[in-house]
PDB file of N, CA and C in Angstrom:
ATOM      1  N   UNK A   1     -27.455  67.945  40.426  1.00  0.00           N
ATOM      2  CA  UNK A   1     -28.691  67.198  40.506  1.00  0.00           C
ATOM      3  C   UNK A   1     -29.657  67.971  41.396  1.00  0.00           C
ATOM      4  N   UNK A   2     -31.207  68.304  40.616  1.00  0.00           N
ATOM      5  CA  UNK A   2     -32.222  68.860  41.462  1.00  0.00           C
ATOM      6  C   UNK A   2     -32.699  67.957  43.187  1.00  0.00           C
ATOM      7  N   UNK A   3     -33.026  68.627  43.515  1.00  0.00           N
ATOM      8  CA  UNK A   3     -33.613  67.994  44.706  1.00  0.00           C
ATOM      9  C   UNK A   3     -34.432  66.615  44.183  1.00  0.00           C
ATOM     10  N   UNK A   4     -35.329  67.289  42.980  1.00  0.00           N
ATOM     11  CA  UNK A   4     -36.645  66.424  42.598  1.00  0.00           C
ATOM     12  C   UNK A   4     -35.800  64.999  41.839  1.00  0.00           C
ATOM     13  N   UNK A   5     -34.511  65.189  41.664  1.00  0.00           N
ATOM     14  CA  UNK A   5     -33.893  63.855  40.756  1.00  0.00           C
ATOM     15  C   UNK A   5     -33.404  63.227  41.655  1.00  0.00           C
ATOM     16  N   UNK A   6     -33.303  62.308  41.223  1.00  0.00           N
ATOM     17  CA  UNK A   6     -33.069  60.620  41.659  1.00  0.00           C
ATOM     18  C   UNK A   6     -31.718  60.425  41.623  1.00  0.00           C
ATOM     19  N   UNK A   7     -31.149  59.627  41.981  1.00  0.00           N
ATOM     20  CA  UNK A   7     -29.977  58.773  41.383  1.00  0.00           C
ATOM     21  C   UNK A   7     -30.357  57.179  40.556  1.00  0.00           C
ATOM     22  N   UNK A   8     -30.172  56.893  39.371  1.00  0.00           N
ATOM     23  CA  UNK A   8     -30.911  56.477  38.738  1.00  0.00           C
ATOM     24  C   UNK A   8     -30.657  54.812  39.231  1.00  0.00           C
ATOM     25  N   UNK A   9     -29.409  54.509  40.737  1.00  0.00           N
ATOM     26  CA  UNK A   9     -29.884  52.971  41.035  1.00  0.00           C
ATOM     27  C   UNK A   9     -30.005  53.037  42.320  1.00  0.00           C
ATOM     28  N   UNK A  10     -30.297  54.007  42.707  1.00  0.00           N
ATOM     29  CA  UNK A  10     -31.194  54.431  43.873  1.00  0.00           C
ATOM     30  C   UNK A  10     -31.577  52.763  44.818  1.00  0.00           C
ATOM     31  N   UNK A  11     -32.634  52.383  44.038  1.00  0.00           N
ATOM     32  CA  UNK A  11     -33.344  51.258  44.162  1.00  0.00           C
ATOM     33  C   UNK A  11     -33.069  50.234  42.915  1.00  0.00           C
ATOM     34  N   UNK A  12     -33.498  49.171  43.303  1.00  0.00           N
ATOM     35  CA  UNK A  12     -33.293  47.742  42.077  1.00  0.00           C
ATOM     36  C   UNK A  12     -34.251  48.467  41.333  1.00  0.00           C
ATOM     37  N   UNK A  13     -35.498  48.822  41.659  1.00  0.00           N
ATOM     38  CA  UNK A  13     -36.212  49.256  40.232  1.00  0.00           C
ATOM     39  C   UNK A  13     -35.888  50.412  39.537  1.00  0.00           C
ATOM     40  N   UNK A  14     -34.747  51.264  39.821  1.00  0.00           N
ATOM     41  CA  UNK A  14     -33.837  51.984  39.348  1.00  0.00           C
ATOM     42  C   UNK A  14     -33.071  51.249  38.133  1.00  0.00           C
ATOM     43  N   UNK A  15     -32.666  50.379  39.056  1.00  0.00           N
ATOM     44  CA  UNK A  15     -31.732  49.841  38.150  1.00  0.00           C
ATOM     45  C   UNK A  15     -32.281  48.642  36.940  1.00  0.00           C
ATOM     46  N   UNK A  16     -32.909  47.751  37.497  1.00  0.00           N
ATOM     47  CA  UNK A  16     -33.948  47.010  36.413  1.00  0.00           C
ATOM     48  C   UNK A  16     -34.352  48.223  35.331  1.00  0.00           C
ATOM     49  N   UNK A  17     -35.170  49.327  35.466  1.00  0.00           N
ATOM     50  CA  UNK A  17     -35.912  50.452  34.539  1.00  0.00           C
ATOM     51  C   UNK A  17     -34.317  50.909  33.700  1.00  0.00           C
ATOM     52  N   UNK A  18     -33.089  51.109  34.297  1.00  0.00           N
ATOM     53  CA  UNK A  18     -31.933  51.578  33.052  1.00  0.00           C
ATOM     54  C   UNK A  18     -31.574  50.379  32.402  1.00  0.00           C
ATOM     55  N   UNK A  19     -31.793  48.722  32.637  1.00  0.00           N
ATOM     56  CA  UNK A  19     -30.812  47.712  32.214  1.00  0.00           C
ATOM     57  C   UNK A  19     -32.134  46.985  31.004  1.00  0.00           C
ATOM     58  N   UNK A  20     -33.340  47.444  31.154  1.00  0.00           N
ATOM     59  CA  UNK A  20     -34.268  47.356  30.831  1.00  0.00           C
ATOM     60  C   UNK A  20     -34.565  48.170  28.905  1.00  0.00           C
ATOM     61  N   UNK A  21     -33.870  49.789  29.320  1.00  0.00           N
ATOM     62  CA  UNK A  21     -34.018  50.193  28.826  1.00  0.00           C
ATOM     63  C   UNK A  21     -32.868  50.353  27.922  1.00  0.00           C
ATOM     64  N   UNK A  22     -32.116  49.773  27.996  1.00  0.00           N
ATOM     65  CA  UNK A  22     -30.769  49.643  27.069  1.00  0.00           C
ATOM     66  C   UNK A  22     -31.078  48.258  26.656  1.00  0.00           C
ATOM     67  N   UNK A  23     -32.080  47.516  26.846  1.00  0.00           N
ATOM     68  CA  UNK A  23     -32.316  46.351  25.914  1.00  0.00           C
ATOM     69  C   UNK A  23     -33.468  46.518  24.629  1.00  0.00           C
ATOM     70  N   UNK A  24     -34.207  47.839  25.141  1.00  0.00           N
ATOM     71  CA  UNK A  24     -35.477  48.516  24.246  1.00  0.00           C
ATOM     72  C   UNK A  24     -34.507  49.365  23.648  1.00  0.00           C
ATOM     73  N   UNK A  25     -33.860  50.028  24.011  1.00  0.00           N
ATOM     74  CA  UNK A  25     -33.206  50.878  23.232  1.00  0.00           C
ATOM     75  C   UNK A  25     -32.272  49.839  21.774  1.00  0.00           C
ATOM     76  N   UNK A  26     -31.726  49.059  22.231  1.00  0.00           N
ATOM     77  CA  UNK A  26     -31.187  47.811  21.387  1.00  0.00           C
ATOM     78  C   UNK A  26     -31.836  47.406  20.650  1.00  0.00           C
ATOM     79  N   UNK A  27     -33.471  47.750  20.515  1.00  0.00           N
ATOM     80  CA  UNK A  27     -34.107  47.014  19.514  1.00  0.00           C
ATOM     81  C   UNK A  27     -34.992  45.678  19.952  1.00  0.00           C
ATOM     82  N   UNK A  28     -34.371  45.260  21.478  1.00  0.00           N
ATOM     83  CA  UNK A  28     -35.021  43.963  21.577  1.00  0.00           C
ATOM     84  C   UNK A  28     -36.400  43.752  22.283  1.00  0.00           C
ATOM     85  N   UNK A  29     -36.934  44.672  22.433  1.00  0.00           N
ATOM     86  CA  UNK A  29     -37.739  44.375  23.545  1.00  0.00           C
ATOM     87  C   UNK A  29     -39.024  45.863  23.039  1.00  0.00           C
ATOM     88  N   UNK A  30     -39.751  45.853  23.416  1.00  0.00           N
ATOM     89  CA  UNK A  30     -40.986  46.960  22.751  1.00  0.00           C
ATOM     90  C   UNK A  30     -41.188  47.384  24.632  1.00  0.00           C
ATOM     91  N   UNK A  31     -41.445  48.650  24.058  1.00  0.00           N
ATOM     92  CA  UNK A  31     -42.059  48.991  25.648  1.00  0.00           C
ATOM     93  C   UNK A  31     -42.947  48.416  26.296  1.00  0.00           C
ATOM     94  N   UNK A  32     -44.173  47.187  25.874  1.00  0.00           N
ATOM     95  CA  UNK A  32     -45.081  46.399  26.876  1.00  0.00           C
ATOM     96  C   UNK A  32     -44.178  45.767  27.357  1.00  0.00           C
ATOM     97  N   UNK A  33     -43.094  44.751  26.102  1.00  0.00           N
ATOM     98  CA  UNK A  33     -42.348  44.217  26.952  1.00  0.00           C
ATOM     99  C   UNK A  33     -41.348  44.514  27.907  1.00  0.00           C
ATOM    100  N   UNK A  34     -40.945  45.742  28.158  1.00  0.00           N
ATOM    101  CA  UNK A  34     -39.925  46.330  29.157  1.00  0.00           C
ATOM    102  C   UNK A  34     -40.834  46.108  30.632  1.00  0.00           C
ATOM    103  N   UNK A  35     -41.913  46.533  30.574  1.00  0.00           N
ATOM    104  CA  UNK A  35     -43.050  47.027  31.705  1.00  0.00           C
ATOM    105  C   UNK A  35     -43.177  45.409  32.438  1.00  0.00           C
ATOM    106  N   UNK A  36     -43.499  44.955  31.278  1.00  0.00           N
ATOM    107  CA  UNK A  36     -43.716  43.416  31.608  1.00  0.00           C
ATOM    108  C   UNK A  36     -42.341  42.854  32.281  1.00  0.00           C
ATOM    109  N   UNK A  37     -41.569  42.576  31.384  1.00  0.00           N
ATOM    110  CA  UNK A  37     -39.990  42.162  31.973  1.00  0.00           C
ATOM    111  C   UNK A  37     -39.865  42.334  33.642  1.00  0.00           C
ATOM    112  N   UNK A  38     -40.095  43.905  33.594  1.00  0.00           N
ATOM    113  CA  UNK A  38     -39.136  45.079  34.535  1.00  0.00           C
ATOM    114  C   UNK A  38     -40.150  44.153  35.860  1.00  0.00           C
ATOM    115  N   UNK A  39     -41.572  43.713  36.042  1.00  0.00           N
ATOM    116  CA  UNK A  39     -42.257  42.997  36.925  1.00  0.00           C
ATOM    117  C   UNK A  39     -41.898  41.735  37.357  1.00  0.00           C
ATOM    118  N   UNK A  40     -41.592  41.138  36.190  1.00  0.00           N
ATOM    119  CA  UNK A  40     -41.035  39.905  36.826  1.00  0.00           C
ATOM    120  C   UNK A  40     -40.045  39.793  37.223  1.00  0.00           C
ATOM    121  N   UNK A  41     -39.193  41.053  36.579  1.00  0.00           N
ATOM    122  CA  UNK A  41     -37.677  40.548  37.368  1.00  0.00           C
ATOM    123  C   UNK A  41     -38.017  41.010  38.915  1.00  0.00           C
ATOM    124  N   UNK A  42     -38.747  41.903  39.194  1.00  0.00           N
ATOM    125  CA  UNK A  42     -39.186  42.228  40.600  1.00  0.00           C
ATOM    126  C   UNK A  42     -39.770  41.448  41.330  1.00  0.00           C
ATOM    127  N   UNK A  43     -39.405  39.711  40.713  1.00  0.00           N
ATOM    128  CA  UNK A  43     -39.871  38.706  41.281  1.00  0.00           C
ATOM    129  C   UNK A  43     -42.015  38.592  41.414  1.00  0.00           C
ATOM    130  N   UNK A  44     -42.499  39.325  40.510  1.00  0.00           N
ATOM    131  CA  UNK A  44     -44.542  39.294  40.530  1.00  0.00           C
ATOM    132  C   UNK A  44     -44.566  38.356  39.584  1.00  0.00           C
ATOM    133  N   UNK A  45     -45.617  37.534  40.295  1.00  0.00           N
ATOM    134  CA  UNK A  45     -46.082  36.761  39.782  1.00  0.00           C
ATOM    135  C   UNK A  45     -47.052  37.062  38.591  1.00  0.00           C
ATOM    136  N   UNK A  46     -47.547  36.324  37.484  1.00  0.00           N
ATOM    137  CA  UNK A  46     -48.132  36.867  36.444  1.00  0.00           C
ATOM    138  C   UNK A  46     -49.540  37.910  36.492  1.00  0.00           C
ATOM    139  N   UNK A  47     -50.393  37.235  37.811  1.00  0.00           N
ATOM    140  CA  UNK A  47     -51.677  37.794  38.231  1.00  0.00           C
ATOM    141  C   UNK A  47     -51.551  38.840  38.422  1.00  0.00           C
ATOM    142  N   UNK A  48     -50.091  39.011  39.577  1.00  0.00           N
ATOM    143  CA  UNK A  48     -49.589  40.384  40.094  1.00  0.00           C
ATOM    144  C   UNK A  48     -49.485  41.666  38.751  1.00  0.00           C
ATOM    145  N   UNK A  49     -48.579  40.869  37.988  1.00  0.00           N
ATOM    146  CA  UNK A  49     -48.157  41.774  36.449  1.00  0.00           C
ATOM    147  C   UNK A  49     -49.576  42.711  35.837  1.00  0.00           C
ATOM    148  N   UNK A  50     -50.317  41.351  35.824  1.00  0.00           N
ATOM    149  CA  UNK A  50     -51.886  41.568  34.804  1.00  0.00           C
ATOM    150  C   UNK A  50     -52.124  42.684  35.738  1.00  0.00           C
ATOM    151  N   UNK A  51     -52.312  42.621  37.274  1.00  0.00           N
ATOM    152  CA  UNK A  51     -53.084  43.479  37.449  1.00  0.00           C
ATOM    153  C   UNK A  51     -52.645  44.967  38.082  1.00  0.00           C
ATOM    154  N   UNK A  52     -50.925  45.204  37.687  1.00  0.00           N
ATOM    155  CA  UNK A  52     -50.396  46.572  38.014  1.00  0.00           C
ATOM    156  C   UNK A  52     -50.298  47.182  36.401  1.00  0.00           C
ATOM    157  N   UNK A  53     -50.509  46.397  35.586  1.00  0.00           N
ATOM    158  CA  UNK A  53     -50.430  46.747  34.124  1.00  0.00           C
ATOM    159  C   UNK A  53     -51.741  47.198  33.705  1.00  0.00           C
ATOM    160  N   UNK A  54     -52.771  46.337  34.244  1.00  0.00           N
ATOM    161  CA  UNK A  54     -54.195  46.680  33.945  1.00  0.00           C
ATOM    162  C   UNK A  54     -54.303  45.678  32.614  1.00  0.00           C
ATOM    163  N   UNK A  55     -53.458  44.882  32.373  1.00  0.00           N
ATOM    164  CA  UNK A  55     -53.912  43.939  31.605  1.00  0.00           C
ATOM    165  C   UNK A  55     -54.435  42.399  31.722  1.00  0.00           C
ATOM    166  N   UNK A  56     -54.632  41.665  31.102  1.00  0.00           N
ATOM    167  CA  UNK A  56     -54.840  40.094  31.481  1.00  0.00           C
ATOM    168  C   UNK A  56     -53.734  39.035  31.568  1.00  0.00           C
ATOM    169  N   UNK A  57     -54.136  38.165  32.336  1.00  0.00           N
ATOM    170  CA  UNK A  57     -52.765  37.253  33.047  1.00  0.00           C
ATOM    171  C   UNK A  57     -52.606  37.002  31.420  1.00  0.00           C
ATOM    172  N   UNK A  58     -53.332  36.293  30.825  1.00  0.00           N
ATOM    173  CA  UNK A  58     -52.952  35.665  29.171  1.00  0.00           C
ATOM    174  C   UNK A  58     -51.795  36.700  28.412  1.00  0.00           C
ATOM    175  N   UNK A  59     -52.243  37.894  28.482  1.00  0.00           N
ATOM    176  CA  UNK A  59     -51.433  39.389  28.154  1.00  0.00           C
ATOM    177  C   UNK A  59     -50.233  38.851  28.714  1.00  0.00           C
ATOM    178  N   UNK A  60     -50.081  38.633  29.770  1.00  0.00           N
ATOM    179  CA  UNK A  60     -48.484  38.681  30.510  1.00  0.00           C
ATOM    180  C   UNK A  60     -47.963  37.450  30.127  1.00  0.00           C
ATOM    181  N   UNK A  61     -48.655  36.338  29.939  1.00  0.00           N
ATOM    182  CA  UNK A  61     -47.788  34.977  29.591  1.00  0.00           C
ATOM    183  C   UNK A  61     -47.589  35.306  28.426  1.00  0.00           C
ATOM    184  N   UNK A  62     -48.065  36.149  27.462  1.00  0.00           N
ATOM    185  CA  UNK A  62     -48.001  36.295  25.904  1.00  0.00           C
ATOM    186  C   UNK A  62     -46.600  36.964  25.950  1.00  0.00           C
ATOM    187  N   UNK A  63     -46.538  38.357  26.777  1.00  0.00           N
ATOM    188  CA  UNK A  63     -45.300  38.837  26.715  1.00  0.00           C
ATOM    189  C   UNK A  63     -43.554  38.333  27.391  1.00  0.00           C
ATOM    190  N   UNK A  64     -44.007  37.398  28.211  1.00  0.00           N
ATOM    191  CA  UNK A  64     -43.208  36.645  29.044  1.00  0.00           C
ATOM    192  C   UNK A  64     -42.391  35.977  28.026  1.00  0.00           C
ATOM    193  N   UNK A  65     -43.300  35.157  27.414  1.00  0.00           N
ATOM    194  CA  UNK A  65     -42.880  33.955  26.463  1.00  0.00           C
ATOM    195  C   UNK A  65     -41.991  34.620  25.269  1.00  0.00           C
ATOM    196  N   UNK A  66     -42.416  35.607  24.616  1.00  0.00           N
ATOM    197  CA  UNK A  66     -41.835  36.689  23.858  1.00  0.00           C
ATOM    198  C   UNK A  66     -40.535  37.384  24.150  1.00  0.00           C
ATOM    199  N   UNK A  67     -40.694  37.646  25.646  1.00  0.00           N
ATOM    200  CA  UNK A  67     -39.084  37.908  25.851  1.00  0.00           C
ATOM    201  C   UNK A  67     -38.018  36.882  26.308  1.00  0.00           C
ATOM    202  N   UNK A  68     -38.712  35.899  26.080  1.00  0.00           N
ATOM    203  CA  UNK A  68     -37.626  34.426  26.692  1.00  0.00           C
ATOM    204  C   UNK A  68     -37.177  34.463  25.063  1.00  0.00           C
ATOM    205  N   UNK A  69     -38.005  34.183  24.393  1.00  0.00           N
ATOM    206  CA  UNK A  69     -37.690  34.161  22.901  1.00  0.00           C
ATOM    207  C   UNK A  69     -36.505  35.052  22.416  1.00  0.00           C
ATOM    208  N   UNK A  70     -37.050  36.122  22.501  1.00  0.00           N
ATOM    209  CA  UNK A  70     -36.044  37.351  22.337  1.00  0.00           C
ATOM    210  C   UNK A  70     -34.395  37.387  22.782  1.00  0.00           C
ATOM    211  N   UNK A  71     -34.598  37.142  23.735  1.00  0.00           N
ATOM    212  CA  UNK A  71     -33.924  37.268  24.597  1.00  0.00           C
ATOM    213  C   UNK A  71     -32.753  35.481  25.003  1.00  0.00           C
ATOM    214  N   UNK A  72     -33.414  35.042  23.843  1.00  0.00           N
ATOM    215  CA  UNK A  72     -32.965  33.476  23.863  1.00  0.00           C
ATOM    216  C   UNK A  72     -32.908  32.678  25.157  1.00  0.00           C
ATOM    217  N   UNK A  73     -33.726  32.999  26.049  1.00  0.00           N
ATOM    218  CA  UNK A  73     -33.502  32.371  27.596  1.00  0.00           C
ATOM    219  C   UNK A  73     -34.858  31.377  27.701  1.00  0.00           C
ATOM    220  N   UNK A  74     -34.583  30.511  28.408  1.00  0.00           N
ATOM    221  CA  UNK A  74     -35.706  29.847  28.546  1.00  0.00           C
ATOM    222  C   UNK A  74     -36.621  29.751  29.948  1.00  0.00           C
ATOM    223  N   UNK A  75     -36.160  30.344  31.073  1.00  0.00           N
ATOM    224  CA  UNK A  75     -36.244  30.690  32.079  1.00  0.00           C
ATOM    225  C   UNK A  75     -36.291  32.368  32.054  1.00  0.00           C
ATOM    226  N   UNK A  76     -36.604  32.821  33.556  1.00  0.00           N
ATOM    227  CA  UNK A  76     -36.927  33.965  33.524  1.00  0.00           C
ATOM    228  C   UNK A  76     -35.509  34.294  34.129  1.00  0.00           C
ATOM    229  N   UNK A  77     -34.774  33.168  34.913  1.00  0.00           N
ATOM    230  CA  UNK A  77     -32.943  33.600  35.926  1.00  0.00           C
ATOM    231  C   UNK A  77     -32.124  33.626  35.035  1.00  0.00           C
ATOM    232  N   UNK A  78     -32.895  33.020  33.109  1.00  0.00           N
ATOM    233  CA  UNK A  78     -31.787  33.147  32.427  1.00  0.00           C
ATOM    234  C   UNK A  78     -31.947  34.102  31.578  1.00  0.00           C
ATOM    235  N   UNK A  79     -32.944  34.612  31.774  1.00  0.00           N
ATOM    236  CA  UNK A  79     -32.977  36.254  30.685  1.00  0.00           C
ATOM    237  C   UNK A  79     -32.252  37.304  31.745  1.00  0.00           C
ATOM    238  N   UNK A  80     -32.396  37.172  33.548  1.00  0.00           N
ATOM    239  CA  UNK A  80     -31.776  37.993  33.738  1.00  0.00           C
ATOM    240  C   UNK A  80     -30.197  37.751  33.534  1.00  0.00           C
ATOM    241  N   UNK A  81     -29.568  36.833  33.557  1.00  0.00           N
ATOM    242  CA  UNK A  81     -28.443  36.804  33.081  1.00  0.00           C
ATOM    243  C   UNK A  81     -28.369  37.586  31.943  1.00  0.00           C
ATOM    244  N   UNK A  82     -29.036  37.160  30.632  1.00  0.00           N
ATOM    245  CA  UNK A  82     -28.983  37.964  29.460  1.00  0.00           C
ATOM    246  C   UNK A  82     -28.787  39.573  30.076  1.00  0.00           C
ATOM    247  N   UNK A  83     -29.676  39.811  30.582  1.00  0.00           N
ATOM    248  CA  UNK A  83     -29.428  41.456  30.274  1.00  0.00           C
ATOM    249  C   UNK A  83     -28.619  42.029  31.173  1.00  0.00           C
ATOM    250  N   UNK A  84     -27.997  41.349  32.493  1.00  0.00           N
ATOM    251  CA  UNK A  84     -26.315  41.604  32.857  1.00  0.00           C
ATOM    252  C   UNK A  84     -25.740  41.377  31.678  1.00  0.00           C
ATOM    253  N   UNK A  85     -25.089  40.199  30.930  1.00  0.00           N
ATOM    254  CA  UNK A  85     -24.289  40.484  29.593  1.00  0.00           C
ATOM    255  C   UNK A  85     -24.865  41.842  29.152  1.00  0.00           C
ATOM    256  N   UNK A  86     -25.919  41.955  28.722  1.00  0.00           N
ATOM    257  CA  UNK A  86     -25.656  43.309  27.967  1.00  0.00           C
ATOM    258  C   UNK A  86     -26.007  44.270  28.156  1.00  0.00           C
ATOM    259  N   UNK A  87     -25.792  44.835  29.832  1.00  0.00           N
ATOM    260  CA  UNK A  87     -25.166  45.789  30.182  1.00  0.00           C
ATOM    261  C   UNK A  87     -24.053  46.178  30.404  1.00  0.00           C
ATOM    262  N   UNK A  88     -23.260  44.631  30.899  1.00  0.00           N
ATOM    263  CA  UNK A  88     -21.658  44.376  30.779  1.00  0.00           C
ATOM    264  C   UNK A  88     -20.962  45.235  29.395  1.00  0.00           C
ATOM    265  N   UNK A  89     -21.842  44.385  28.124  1.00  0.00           N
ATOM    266  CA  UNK A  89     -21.179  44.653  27.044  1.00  0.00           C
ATOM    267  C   UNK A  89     -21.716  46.626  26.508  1.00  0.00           C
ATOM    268  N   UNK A  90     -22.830  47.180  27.376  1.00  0.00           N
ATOM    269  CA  UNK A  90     -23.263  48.239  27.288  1.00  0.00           C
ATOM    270  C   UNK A  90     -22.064  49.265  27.428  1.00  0.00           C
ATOM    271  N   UNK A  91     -21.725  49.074  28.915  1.00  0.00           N
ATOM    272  CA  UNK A  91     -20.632  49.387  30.000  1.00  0.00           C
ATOM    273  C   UNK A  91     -19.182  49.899  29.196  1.00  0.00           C
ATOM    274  N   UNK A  92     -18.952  48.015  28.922  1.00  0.00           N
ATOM    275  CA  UNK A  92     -17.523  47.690  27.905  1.00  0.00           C
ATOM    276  C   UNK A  92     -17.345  48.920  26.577  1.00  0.00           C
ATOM    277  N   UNK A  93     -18.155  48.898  26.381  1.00  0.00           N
ATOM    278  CA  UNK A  93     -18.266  49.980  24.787  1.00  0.00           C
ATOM    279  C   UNK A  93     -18.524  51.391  24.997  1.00  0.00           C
ATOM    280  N   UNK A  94     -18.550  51.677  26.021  1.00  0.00           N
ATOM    281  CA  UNK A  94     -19.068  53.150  26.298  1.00  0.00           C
ATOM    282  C   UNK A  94     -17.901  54.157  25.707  1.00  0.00           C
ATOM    283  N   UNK A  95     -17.323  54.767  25.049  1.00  0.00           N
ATOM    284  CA  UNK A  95     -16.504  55.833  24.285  1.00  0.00           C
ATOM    285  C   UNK A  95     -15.824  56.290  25.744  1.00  0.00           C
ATOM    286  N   UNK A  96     -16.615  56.596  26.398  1.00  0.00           N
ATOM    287  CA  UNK A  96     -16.436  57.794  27.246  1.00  0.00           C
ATOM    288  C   UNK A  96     -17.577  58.155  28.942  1.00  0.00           C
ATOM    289  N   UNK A  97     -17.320  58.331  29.677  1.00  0.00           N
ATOM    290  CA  UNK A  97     -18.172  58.358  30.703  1.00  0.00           C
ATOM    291  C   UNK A  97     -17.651  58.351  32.236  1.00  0.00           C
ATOM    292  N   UNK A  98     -18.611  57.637  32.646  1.00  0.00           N
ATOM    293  CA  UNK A  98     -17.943  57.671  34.039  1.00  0.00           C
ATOM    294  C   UNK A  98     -17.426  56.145  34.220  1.00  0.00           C
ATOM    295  N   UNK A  99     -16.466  55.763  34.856  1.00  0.00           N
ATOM    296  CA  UNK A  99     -15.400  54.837  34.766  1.00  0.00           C
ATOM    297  C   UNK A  99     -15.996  53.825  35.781  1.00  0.00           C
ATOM    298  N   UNK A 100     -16.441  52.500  35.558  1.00  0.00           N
ATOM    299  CA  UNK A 100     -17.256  51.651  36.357  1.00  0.00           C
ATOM    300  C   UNK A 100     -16.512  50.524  36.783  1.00  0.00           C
ATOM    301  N   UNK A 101     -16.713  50.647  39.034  1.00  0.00           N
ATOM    302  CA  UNK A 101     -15.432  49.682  39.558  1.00  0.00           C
ATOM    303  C   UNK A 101     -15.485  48.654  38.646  1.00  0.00           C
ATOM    304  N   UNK A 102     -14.173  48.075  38.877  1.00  0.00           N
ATOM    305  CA  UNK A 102     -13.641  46.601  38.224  1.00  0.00           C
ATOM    306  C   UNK A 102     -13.888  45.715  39.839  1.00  0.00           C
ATOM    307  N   UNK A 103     -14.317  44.788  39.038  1.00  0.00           N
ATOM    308  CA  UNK A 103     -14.413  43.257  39.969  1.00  0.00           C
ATOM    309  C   UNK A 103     -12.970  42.376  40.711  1.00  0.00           C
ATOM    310  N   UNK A 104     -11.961  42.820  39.652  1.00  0.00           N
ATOM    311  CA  UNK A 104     -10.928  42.288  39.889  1.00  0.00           C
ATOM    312  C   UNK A 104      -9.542  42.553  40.834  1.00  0.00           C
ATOM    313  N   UNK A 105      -9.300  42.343  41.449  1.00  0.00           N
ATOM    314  CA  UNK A 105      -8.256  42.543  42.696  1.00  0.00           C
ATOM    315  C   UNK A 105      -6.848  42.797  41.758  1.00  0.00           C
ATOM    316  N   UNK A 106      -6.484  43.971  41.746  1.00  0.00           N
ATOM    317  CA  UNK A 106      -5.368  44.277  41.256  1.00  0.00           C
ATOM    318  C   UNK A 106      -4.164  45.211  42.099  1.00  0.00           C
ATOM    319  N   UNK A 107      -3.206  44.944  42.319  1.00  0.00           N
ATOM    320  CA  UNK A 107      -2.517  45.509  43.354  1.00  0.00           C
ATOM    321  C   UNK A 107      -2.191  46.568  42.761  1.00  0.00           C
ATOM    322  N   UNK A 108      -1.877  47.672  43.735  1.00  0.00           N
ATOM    323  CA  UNK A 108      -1.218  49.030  43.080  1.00  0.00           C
ATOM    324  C   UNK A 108      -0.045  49.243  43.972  1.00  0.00           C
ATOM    325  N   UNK A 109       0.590  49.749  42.627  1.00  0.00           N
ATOM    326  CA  UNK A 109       1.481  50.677  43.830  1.00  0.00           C
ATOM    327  C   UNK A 109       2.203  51.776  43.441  1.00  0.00           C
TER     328      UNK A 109
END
């Protein structure tokens, strides 16, 4: 890794921008809506969104509502649930990679 690279969960907006992008990559989500998403999960309020996007608050409730849809959540704590599942299930399916801790207490010996 260059000096100039990152580690890509560095920060939550590290990590929101990869869990984000394996839901666009999936098909579900269009890049306004990633940009959009990736703000609110950073806890901004809609005004906030409109105005780091350069768009209008209406713009952001349009895309908000769109990814609750999408995303079958009706809340914004329950889309982030959604996209833990499917990074979980991202994770779960990977062929091959780097091997990600388990949650579960298993004794060795």
């Amino acid at each position: 890794m260059t000096s100039t690279e990152k580690e890509p969960f560095e920060s939550g907006t590290g990590f929101f921008s990869w869990a984000l992008e394996v839901l666009q990559q999936d098909g579900k989500l269009t890049s306004a809506e990633v940009r959009v998403c990736e703000q609110l999960m950073l806890g901004r309020r809609y005004s906030d969104v409109a105005k780091i996007e350069s768009i209008s608050e209406e713009t952001v409730r349009w895309h908000a509502k769109r990814i609750l849809k999408k995303l079958h959540a009706e809340t914004t704590r329950e889309f982030i649930l959604v996209i833990g599942r499917a990074i979980d299930e991202r994770i779960q399916n990977q062929p091959e990679g780097p091997v990600e801790p388990s949650l579960t207490t298993e004794s060795r010996e």
